[in-house]
C-alpha atoms as a PDB file:
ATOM      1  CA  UNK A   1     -14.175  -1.468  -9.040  1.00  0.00           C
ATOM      2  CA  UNK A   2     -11.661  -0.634 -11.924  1.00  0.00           C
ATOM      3  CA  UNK A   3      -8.387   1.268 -11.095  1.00  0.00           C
ATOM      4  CA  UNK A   4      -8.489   4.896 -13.234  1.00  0.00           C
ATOM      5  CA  UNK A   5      -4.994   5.288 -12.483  1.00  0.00           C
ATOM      6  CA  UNK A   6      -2.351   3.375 -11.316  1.00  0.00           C
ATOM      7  CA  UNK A   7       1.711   4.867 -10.066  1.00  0.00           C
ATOM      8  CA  UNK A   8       4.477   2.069  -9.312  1.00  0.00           C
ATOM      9  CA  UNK A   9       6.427   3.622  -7.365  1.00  0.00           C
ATOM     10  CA  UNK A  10       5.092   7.430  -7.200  1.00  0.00           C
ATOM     11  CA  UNK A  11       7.541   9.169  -4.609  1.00  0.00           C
ATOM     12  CA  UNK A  12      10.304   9.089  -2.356  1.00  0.00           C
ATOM     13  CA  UNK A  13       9.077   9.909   1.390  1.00  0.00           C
ATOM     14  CA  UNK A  14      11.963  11.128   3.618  1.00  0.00           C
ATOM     15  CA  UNK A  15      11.335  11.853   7.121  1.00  0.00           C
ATOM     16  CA  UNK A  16      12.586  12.127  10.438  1.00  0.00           C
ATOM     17  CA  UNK A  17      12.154   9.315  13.836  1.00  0.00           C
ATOM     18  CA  UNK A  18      13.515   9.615  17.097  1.00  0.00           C
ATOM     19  CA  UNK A  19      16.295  12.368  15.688  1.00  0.00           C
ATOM     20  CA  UNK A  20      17.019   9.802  12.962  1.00  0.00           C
ATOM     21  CA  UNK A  21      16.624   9.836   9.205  1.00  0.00           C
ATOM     22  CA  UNK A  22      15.056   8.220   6.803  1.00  0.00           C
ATOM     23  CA  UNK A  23      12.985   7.283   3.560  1.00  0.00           C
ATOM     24  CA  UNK A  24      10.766   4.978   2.406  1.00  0.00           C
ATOM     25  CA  UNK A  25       9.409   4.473  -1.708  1.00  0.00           C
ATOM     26  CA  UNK A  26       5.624   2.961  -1.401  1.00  0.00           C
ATOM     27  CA  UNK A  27       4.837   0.530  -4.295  1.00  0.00           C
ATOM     28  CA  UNK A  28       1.918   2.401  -5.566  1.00  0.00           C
ATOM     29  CA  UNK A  29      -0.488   4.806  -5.761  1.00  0.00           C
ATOM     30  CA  UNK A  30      -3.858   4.226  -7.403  1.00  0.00           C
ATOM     31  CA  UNK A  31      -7.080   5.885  -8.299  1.00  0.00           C
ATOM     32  CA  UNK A  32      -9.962   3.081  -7.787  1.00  0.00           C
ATOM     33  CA  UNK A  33     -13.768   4.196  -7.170  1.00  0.00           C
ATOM     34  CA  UNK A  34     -13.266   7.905  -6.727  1.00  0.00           C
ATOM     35  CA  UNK A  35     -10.450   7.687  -4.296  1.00  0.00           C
ATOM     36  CA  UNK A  36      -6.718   6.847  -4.002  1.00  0.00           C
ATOM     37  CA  UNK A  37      -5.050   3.964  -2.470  1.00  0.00           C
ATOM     38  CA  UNK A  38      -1.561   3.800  -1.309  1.00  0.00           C
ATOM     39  CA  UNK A  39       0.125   0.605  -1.228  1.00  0.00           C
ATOM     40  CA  UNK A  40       2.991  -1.475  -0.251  1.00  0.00           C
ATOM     41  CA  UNK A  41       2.989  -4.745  -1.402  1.00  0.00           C
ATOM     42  CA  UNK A  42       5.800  -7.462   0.235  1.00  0.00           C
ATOM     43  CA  UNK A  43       5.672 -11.203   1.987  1.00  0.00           C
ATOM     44  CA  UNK A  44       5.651 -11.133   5.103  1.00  0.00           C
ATOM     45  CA  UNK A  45       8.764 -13.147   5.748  1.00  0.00           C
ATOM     46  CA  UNK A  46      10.190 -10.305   3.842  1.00  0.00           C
ATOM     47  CA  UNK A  47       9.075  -7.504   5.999  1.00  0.00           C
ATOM     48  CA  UNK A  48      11.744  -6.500   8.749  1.00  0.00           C
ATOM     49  CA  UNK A  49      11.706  -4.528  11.723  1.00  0.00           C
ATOM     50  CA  UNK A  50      12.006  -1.311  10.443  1.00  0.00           C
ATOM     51  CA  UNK A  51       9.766  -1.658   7.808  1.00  0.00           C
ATOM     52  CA  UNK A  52       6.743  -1.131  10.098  1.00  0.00           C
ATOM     53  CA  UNK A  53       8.079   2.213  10.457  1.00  0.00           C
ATOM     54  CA  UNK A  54       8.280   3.377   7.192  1.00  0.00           C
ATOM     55  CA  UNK A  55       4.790   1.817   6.300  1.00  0.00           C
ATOM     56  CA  UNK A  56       2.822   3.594   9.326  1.00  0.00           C
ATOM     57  CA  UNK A  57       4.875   7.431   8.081  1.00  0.00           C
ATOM     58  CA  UNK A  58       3.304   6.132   4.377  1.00  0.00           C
ATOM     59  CA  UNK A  59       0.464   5.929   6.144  1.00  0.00           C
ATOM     60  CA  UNK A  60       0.378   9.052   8.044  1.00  0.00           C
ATOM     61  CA  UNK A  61       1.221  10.671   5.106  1.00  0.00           C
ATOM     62  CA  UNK A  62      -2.003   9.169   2.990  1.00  0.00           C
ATOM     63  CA  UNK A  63      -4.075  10.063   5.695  1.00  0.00           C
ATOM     64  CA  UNK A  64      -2.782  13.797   6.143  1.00  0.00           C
ATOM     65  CA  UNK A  65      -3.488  13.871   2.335  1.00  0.00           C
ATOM     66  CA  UNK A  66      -7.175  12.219   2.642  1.00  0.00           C
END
Protein backbone atom coordinates (compact mmCIF):
# COMPACT_ATOMS: atom_id res chain seq x y z
CA UNK A 1 0.00 0.00 0.00
CA UNK A 2 1.23 3.62 -0.85
CA UNK A 3 0.86 6.42 1.80
CA UNK A 4 -1.67 9.36 0.15
CA UNK A 5 -0.64 11.56 2.80
CA UNK A 6 1.84 11.74 5.21
CA UNK A 7 2.05 14.65 8.65
CA UNK A 8 5.46 14.66 10.76
CA UNK A 9 4.47 15.81 13.54
CA UNK A 10 0.59 16.83 13.04
CA UNK A 11 -0.51 18.09 16.64
CA UNK A 12 0.17 18.77 20.07
CA UNK A 13 -2.13 16.46 22.44
CA UNK A 14 -2.49 17.92 25.97
CA UNK A 15 -4.37 16.09 28.49
CA UNK A 16 -4.97 15.39 31.92
CA UNK A 17 -3.73 11.88 34.32
CA UNK A 18 -4.29 11.29 37.77
CA UNK A 19 -4.98 15.35 38.35
CA UNK A 20 -1.71 15.88 36.46
CA UNK A 21 -0.87 17.55 33.17
CA UNK A 22 0.47 16.86 30.25
CA UNK A 23 1.25 16.61 26.37
CA UNK A 24 2.53 14.48 24.05
CA UNK A 25 3.50 15.39 19.90
CA UNK A 26 3.00 11.87 17.89
CA UNK A 27 5.52 11.53 14.99
CA UNK A 28 2.97 11.19 12.33
CA UNK A 29 -0.09 10.93 10.87
CA UNK A 30 -0.65 9.17 7.55
CA UNK A 31 -3.26 8.32 5.01
CA UNK A 32 -2.32 4.62 3.65
CA UNK A 33 -5.15 2.31 1.98
CA UNK A 34 -8.19 4.38 2.78
CA UNK A 35 -7.42 4.94 6.38
CA UNK A 36 -5.12 6.88 8.76
CA UNK A 37 -2.35 5.70 10.86
CA UNK A 38 -0.97 7.39 13.82
CA UNK A 39 2.48 6.81 14.74
CA UNK A 40 5.25 7.16 17.12
CA UNK A 41 8.35 6.01 16.06
CA UNK A 42 11.46 5.65 18.91
CA UNK A 43 14.08 2.69 20.12
CA UNK A 44 13.14 1.13 22.64
CA UNK A 45 16.07 1.84 24.89
CA UNK A 46 14.83 5.29 24.28
CA UNK A 47 11.35 4.91 25.50
CA UNK A 48 10.93 5.84 29.33
CA UNK A 49 8.40 5.34 31.80
CA UNK A 50 6.17 7.90 31.06
CA UNK A 51 6.20 7.54 27.60
CA UNK A 52 3.75 4.60 27.73
CA UNK A 53 1.41 7.09 28.93
CA UNK A 54 1.43 9.50 26.43
CA UNK A 55 1.43 6.77 23.62
CA UNK A 56 -1.80 4.83 25.01
CA UNK A 57 -3.79 8.88 25.34
CA UNK A 58 -2.35 9.02 21.36
CA UNK A 59 -3.95 6.08 21.14
CA UNK A 60 -7.17 6.70 22.76
CA UNK A 61 -7.35 9.63 20.92
CA UNK A 62 -6.93 7.73 17.27
CA UNK A 63 -9.37 5.42 18.30
CA UNK A 64 -12.09 8.04 19.56
CA UNK A 65 -11.40 9.54 16.06
CA UNK A 66 -11.74 6.01 14.10
Amino acid sequence: MRASEVLSQPFRLDFEHAGRHAWHIPDFLGVIGGGMWLTDVRPMELIKEGDALKFAAAGEVAAACG
